[in-house]
Protein backbone atom coordinates (compact mmCIF):
# COMPACT_ATOMS: atom_id res chain seq x y z
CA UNK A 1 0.00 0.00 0.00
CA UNK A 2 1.74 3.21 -0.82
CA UNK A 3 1.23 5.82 1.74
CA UNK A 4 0.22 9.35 -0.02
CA UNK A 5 1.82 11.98 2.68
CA UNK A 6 -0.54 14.71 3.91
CA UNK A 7 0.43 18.25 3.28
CA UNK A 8 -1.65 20.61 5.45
CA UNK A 9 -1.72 24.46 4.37
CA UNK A 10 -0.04 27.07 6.74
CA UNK A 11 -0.31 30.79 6.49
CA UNK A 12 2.49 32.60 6.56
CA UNK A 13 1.71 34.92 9.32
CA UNK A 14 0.80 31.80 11.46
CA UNK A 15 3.95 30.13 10.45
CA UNK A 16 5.86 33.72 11.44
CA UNK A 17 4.16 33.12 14.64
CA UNK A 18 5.30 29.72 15.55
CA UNK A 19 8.64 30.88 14.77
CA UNK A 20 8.45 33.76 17.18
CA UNK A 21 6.81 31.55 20.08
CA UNK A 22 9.39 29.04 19.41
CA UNK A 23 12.17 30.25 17.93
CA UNK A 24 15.82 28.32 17.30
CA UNK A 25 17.73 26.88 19.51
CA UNK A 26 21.12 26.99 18.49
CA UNK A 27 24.02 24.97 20.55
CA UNK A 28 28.29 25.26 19.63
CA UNK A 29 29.91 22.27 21.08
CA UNK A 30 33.67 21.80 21.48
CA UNK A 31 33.57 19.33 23.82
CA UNK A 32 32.22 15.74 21.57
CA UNK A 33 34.91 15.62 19.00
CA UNK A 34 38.78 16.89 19.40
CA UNK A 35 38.88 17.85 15.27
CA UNK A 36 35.55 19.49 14.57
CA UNK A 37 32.77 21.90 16.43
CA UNK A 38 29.19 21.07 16.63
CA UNK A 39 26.57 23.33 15.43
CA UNK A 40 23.59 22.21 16.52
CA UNK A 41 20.09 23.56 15.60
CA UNK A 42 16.84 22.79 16.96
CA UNK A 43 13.76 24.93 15.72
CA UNK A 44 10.09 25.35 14.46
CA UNK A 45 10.03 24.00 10.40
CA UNK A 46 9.54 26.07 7.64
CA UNK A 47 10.14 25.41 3.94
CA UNK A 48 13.59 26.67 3.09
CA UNK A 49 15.24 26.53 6.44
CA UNK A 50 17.82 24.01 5.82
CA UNK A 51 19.41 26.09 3.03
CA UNK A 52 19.17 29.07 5.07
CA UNK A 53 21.53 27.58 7.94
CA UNK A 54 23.80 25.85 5.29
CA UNK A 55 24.06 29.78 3.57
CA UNK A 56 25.13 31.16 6.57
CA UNK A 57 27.80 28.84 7.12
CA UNK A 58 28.75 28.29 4.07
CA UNK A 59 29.15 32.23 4.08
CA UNK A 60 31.72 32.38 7.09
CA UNK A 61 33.75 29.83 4.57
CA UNK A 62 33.36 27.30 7.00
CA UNK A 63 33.63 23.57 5.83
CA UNK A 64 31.44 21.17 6.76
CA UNK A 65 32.10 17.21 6.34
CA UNK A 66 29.38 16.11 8.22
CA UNK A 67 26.03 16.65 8.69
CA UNK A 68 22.56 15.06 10.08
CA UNK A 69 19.02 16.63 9.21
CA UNK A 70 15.80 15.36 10.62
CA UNK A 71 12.29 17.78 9.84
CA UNK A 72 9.15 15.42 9.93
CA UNK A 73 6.15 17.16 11.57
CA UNK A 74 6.28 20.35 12.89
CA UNK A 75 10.34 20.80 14.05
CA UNK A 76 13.63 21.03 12.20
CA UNK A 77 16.83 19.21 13.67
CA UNK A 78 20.37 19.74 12.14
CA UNK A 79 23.90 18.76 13.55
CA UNK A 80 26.52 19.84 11.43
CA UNK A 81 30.20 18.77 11.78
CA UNK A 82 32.48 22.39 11.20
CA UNK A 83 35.65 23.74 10.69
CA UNK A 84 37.59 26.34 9.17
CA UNK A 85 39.07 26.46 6.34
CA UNK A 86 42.46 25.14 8.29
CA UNK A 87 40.72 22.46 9.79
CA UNK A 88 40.36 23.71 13.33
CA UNK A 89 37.79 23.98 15.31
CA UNK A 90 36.00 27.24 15.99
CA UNK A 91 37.21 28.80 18.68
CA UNK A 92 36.88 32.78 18.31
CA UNK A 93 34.16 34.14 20.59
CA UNK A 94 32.84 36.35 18.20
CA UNK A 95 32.56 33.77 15.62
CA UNK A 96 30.40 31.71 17.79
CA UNK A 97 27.92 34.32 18.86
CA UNK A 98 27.57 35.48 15.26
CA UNK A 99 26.91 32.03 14.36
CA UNK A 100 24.99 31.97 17.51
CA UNK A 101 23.05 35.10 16.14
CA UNK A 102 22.53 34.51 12.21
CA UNK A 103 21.26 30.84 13.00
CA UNK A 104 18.65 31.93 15.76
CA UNK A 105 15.99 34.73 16.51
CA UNK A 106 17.99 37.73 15.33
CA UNK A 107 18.38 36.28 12.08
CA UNK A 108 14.36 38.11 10.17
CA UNK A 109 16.70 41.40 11.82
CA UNK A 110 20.24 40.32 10.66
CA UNK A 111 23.12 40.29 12.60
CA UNK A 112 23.92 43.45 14.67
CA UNK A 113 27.37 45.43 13.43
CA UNK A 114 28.20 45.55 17.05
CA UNK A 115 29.17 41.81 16.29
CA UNK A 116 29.93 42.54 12.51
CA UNK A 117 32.77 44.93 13.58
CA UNK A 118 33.96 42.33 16.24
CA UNK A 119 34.18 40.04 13.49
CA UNK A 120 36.41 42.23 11.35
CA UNK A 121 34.35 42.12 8.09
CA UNK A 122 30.96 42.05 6.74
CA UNK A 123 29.53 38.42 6.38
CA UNK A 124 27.75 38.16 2.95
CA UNK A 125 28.83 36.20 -0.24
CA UNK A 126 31.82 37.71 -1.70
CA UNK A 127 32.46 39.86 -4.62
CA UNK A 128 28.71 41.61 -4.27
CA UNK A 129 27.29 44.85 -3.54
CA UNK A 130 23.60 46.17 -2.01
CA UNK A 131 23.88 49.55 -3.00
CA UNK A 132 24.58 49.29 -6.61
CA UNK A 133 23.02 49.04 -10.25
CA UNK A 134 22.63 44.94 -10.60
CA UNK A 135 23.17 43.43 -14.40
CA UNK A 136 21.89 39.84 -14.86
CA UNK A 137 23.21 38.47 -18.18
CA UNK A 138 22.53 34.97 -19.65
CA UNK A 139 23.24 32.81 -22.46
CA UNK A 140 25.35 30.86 -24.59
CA UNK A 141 29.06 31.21 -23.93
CA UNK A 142 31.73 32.08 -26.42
CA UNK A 143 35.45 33.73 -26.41
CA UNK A 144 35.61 37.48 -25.38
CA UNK A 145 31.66 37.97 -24.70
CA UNK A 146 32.97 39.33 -21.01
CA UNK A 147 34.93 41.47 -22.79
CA UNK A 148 32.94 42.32 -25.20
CA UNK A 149 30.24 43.31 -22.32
CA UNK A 150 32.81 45.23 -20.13
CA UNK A 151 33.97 47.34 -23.49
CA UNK A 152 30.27 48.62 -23.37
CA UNK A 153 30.08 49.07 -19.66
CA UNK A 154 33.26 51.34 -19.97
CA UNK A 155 31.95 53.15 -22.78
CA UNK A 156 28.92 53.79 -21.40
CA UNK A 157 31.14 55.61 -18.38
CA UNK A 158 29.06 52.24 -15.74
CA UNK A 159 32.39 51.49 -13.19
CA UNK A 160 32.03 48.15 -12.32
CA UNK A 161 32.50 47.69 -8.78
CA UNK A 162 31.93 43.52 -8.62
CA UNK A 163 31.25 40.65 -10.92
CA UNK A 164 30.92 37.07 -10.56
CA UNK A 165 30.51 34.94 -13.88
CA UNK A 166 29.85 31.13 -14.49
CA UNK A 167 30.15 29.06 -17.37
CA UNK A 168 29.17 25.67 -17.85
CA UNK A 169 27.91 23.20 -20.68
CA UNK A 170 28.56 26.11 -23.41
CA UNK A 171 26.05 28.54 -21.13
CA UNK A 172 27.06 31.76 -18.94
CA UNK A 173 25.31 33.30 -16.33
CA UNK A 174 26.74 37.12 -14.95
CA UNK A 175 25.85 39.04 -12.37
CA UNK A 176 27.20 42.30 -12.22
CA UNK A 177 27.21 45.19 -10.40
CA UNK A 178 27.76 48.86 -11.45
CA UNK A 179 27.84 52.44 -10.74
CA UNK A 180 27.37 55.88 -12.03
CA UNK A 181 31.24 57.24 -13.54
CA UNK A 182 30.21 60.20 -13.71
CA UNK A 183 28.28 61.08 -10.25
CA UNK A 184 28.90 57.43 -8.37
CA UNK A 185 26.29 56.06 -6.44
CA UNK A 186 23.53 53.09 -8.24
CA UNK A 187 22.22 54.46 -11.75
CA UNK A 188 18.52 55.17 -11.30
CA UNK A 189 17.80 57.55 -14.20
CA UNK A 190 15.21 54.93 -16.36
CA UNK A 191 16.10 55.76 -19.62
CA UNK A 192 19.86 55.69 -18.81
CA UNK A 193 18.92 51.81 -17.30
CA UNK A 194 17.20 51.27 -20.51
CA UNK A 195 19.71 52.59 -22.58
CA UNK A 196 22.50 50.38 -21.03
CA UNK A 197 20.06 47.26 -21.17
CA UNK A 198 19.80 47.72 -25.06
CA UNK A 199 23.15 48.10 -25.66
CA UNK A 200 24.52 44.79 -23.84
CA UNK A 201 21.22 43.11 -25.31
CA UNK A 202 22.58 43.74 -28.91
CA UNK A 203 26.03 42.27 -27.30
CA UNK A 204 24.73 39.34 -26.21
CA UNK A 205 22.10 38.73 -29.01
CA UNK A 206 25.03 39.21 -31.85
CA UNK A 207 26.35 35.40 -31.68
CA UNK A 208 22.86 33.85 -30.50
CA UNK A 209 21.16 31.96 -32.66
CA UNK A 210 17.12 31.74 -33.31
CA UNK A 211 15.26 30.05 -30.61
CA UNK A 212 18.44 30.42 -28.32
CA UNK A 213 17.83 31.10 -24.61
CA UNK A 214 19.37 34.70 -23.52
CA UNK A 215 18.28 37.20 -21.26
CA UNK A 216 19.80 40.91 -19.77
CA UNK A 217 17.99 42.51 -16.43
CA UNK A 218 19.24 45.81 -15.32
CA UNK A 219 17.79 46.86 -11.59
CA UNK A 220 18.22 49.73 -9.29
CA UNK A 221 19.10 48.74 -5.82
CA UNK A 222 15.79 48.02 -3.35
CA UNK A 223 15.59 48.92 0.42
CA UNK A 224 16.13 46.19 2.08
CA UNK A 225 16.13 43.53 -0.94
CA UNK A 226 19.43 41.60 -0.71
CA UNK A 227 20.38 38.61 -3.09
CA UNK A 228 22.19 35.95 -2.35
CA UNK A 229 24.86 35.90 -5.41
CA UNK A 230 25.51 32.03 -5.69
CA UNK A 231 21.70 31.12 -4.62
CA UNK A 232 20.69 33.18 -7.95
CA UNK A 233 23.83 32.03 -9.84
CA UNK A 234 22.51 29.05 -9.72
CA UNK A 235 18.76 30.22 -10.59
CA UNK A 236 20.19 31.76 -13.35
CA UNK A 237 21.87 28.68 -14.92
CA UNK A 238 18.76 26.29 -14.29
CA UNK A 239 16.78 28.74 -16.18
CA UNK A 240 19.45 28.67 -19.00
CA UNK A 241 18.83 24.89 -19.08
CA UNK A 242 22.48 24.37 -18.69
CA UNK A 243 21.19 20.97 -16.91
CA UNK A 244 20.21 19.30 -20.30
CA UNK A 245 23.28 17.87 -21.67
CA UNK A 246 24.38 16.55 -18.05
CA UNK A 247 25.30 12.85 -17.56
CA UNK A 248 26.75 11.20 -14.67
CA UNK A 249 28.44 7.97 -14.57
CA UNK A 250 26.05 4.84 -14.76
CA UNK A 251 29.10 1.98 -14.05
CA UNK A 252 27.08 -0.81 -11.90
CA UNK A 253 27.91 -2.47 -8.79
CA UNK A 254 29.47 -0.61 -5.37
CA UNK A 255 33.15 -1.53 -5.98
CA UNK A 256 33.20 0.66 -8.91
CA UNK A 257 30.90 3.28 -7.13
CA UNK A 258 33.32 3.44 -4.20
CA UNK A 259 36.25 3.63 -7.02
CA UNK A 260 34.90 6.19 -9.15
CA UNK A 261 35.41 9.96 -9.18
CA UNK A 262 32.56 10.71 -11.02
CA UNK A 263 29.55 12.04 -10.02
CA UNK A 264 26.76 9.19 -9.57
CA UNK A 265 23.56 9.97 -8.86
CA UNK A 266 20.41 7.81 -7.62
CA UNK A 267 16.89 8.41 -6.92
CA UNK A 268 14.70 5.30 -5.28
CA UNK A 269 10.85 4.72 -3.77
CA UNK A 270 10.86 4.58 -0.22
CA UNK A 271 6.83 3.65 -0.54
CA UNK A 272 6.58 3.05 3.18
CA UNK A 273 7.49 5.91 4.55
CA UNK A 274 6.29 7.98 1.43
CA UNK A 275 9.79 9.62 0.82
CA UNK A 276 11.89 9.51 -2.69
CA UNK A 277 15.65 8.45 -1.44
CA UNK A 278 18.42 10.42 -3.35
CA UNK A 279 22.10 9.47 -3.27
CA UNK A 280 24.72 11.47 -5.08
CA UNK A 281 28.18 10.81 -5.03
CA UNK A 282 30.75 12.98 -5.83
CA UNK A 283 34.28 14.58 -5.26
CA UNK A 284 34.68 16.45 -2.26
CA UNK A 285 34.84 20.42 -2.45
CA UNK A 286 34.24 23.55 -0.55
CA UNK A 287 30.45 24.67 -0.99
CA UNK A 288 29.25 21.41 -2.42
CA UNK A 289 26.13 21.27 0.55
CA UNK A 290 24.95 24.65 -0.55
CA UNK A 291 25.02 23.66 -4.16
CA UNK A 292 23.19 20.89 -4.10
CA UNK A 293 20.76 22.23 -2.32
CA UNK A 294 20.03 25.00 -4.02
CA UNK A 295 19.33 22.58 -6.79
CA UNK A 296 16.62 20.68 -4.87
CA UNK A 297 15.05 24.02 -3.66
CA UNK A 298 14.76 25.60 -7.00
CA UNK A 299 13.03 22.10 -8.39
CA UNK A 300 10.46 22.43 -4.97
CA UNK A 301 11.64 19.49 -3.51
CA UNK A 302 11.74 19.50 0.47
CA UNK A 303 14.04 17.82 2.66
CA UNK A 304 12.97 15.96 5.60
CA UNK A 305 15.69 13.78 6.32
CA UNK A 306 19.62 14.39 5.38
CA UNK A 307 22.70 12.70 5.96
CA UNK A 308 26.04 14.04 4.13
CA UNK A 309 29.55 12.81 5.06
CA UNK A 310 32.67 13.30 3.33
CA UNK A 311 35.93 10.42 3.31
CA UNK A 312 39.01 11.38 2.07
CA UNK A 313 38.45 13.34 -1.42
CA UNK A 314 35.23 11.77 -2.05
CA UNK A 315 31.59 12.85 -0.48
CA UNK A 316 28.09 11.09 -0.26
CA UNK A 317 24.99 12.89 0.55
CA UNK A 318 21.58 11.26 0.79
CA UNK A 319 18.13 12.87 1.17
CA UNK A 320 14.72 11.64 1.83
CA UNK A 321 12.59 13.98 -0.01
CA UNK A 322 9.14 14.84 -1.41
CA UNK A 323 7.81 17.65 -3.67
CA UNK A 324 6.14 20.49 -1.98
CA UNK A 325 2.79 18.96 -2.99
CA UNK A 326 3.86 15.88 -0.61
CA UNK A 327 4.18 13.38 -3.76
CA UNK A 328 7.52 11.57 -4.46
CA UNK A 329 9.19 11.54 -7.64
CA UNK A 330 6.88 8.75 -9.40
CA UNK A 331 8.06 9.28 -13.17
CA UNK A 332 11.08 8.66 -15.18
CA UNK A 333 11.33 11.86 -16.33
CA UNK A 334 10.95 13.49 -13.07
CA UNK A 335 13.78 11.32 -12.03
CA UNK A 336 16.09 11.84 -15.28
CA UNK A 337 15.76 15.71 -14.71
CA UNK A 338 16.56 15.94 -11.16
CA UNK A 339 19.41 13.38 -11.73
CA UNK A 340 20.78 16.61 -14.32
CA UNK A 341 20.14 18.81 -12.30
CA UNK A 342 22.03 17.91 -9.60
CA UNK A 343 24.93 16.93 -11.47
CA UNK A 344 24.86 20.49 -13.07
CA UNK A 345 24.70 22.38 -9.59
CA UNK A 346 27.64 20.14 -8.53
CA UNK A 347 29.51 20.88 -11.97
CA UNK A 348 29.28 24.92 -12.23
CA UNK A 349 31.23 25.80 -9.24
CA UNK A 350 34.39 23.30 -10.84
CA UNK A 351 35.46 24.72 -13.71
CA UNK A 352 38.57 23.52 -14.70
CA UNK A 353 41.35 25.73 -15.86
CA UNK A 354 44.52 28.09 -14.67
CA UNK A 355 43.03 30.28 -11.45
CA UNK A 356 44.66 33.51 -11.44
CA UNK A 357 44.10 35.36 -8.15
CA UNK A 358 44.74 39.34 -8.83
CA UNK A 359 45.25 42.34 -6.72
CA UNK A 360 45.49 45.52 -8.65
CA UNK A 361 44.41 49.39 -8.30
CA UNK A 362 41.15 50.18 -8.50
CA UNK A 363 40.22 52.00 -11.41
CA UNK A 364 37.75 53.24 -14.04
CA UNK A 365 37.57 50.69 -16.85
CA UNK A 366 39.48 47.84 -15.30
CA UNK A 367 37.80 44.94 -15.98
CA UNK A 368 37.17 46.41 -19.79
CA UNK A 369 40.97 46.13 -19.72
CA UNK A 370 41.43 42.69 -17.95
CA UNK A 371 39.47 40.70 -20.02
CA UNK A 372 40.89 42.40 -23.16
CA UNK A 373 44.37 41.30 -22.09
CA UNK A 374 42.83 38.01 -21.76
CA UNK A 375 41.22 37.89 -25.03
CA UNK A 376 43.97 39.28 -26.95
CA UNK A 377 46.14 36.62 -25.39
CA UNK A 378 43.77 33.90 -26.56
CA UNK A 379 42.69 32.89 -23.38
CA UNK A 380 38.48 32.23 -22.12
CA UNK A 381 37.47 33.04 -19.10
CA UNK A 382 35.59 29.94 -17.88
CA UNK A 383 34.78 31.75 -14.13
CA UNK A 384 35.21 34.57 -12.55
CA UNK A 385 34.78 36.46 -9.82
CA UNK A 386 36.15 40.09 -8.78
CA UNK A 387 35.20 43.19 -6.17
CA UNK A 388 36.47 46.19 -4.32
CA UNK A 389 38.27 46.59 -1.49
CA UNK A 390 39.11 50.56 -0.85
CA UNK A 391 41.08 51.52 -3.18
CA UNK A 392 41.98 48.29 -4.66
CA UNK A 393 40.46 45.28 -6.76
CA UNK A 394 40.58 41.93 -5.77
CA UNK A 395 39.74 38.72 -7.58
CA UNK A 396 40.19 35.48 -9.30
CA UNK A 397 39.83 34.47 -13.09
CA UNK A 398 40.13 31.14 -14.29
CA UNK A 399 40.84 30.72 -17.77
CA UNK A 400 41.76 28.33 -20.31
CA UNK A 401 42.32 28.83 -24.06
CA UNK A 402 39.78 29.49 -26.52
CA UNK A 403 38.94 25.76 -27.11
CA UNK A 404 38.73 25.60 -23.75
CA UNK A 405 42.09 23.28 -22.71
CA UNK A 406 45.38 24.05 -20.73
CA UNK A 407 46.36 27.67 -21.11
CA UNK A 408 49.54 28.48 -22.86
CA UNK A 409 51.94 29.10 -20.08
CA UNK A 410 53.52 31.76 -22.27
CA UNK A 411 49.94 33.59 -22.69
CA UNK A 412 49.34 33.74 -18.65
CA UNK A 413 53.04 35.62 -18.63
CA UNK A 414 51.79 38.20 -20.98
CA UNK A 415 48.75 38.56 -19.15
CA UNK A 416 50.78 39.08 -15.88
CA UNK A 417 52.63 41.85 -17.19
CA UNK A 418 49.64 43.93 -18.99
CA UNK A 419 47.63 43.55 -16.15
CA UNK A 420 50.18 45.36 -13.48
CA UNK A 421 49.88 44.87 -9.74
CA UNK A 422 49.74 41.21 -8.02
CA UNK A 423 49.02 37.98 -10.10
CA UNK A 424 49.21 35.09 -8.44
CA UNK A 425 48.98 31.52 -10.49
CA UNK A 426 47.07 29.69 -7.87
CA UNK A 427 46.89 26.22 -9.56
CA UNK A 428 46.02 24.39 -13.05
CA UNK A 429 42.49 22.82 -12.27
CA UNK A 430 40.94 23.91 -8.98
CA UNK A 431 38.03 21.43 -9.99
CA UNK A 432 39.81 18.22 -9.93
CA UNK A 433 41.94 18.62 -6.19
CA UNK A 434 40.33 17.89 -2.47
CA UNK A 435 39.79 21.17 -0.60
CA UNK A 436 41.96 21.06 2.29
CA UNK A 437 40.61 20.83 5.57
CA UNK A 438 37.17 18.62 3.79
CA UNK A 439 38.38 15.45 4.51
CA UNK A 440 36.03 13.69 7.34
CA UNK A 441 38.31 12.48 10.56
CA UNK A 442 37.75 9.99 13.23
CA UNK A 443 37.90 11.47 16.72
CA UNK A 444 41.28 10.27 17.15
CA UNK A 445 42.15 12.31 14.15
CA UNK A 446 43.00 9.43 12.13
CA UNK A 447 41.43 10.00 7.97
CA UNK A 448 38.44 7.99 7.89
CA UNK A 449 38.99 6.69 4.07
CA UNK A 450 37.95 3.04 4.33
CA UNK A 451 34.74 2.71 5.96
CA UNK A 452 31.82 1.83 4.18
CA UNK A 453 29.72 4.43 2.45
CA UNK A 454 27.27 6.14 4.89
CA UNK A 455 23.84 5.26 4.90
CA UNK A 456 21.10 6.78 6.87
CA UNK A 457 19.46 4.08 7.02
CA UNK A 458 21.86 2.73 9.69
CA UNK A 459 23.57 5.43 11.20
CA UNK A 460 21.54 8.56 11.02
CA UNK A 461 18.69 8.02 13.52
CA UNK A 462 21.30 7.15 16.60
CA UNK A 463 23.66 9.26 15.37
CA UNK A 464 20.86 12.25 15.78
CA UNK A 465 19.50 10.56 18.91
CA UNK A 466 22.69 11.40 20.30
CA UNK A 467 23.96 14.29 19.22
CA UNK A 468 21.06 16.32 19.66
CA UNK A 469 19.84 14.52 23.23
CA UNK A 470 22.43 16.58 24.90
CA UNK A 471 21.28 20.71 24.04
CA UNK A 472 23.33 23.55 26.40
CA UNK A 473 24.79 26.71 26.77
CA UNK A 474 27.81 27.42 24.43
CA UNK A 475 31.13 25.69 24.95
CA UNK A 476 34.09 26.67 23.77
């Protein structure tokens, strides 16, 4: 007998009110393991909730290689398993109490910049801005169209003050953001906006063919309205269908599984408990929580049951999850096009390719003059990301050449030297290494490569049990 899950309707305000009467309980424990800190939430449920924790730590650059999630009924449960990005455990007061603060009842009023100051630097994701013009771009991907867009921007007298650009399956998706040159401050005359809009649209639309997908979307900063720049990243390259041409690996059998390093993916029936049962596999990376969930939130799946670990270079995550409807994934197709999809949110953030991290001075037309250097150097730009900090720029560019293999050594030289200021080469394919500090440890520190792959089906419900049996005060 299948059992068809019951989805009662909540209204928002009332939901806003549970949250208020009960709002999270959030515990830091440095006591349980010597290698990692506990985070440890316990709160009211709420669709969305599970990315929103992940976000903020995920924001803090904080590395997570294990995790448990539990949210049938009425209440959320998460225990994740944190470090830095050095692999220690968190320590810093300050740290703790913002986490302490984002994760609880403060976070519908944001974090107060008592704590932000305390913290030495303003928690959001990097290379974005709030108070500027905001330029989404998508579409298909070819040499020089960055350039080609920056050209405009400078010509137009728009200063870029931060951009952050993904490629992936022969798609882009941009956002950038953009000031006044001549008065500074956001642009908010309309027909200026419009103006700027039509002229990257004929950009963009010069190497598109008919039918192909391709969008621009200029907007004036809102009051208040704050986007999360890899949450829409990634809304940006779902809508661009980037997803289609993904395939993971279908080798049979677990030896090979547990031997491959490609991504697998599989979806199951769990008809007695009403659930769908996802597994992906994958190489480990910084980020890769956040990106797969933004996957399964942007599809309107919810989570009600999570395990993720990671061992050695390689990660598994599973997920018990319905569609917001409360049916599971009952088709073929259903299942084929989440398989993609996840695969796709797992590929864009590992572009492969020469990283070149740059520190220059900030100045009127920079980028413009970048990604020329780059282009007349026939290299592509398969990601990028770059900002402000006072008077200088800051960034990273990974490029390859413009059939998109290893970069001529010779090229990145030339590049070095037009460019001026500090170029680092940081490595030759940032996609294909472990990220330090990811690698899941036994207690007694020891790398925990050979167990047998996680399952929740046998470890997750004591695991939770007792982890989250023992909630207190902070301690560090």
């Amino acid at each position: 007998m299948e059992i068809t899950a019951y989805q009662p309707c909540i209204d928002a305000e009332f939901e806003s009110l549970i949250e208020r009467i009960y709002p999270p309980r959030v515990c830091i424990d440095n006591e349980t393991y010597q290698d990692c800190t506990l985070v440890k939430v316990d709160s009211a449920n709420k669709q969305g909730i599970l990315l929103e924790m992940v976000q903020v730590l995920t924001d803090l650059d904080l590395v997570i290689s294990k995790s448990y999630i539990s949210s049938d009924g009425g209440w959320f449960m998460e225990v994740f398993h944190v470090t830095d990005q050095l692999g220690s455990k968190l320590t810093d007061e300050s740290l703790i109490l913002y986490i302490q603060q984002a994760l609880c009842e403060n976070r519908r009023r944001g974090v107060s910049k008592e704590l932000q100051t305390c913290l030495h630097r303003e928690v959001r994701p990097p290379y974005t801005s709030t108070d500027h013009t905001a330029m989404e771009i998508t579409g298909t991907d070819r040499p020089g169209l960055l350039s080609e867009i920056s050209a405009v921007l400078s010509k137009l007298e728009c200063h870029v003050t931060a951009a952050v650009v993904w490629t992936h399956n022969n798609r882009v998706a941009s956002i950038i953001y953009m000031e006044d040159g001549f008065q500074g401050g956001p642009i908010t005359d309309p027909k200026r906006i419009a103006h700027v809009q039509e002229q990257l649209e004929n950009v963009v639309e010069a190497h598109h063919g008919v039918g192909e997908r391709r969008s621009v979307r200029l907007t004036a900063p809102a009051p208040g309205q704050k986007t999360h720049t890899g949450r829409r990243l990634h809304q940006l390259m779902y809508a661009n269908m980037d997803h289609e041409p993904c395939q993971g690996c279908n080798g049979g059998g677990l030896a090979h599984r547990n031997n491959c390093t490609q991504i697998h993916v599989s979806i199951e029936s769990c008809k007695e408990k009403g659930y769908s049962v996802v597994n992906v596999r994958s190489r480990d990376r910084p980020k890769l929580l956040f990106d797969t969930l933004c996957a399964l939130t942007d599809m309107q799946y919810v989570v009600f049951h999570a395990a993720v670990s990671s061992k050695g270079t390689m990660a598994d995550q599973e997920y018990f999850i319905r569609q917001q409807d409360g049916c599971t994934l009952d088709t073929e197709s259903e299942r084929h096009k989440l398989t993609q999809c996840l695969i796709a949110a797992i590929e864009r953030r590992a572009s492969h390719g020469v990283k070149l991290d740059i520190c220059t001075h900030n100045r009127m037309g920079l980028l413009s003059n970048v990604t020329r250097s780059f282009r007349e150097n026939g290299l592509s730009i398969s990601r990028a990301e770059i900002g402000t900090d006072g008077d200088r720029a800051v960034g990273s560019f990974l490029v390859t050449d413009a059939s998109g293999y290893e970069a001529n050594p010779q090229a990145i030289e030339e590049v070095k030297k037009e460019i001026g200021g500090s170029v680092v080469v940081v490595n030759k394919s940032p996609g294909r290494t472990a990220s330090v500090g990811s690698i899941s440890r036994t207690s007694s520190g020891s790398i925990d490569e050979d167990k047998p792959r996680f399952s929740l089906g046998s470890l997750f419900w004591s695991q939770l049990e007792r982890l989250s049996s023992n909630f207190s005060s902070i301690r560090s």
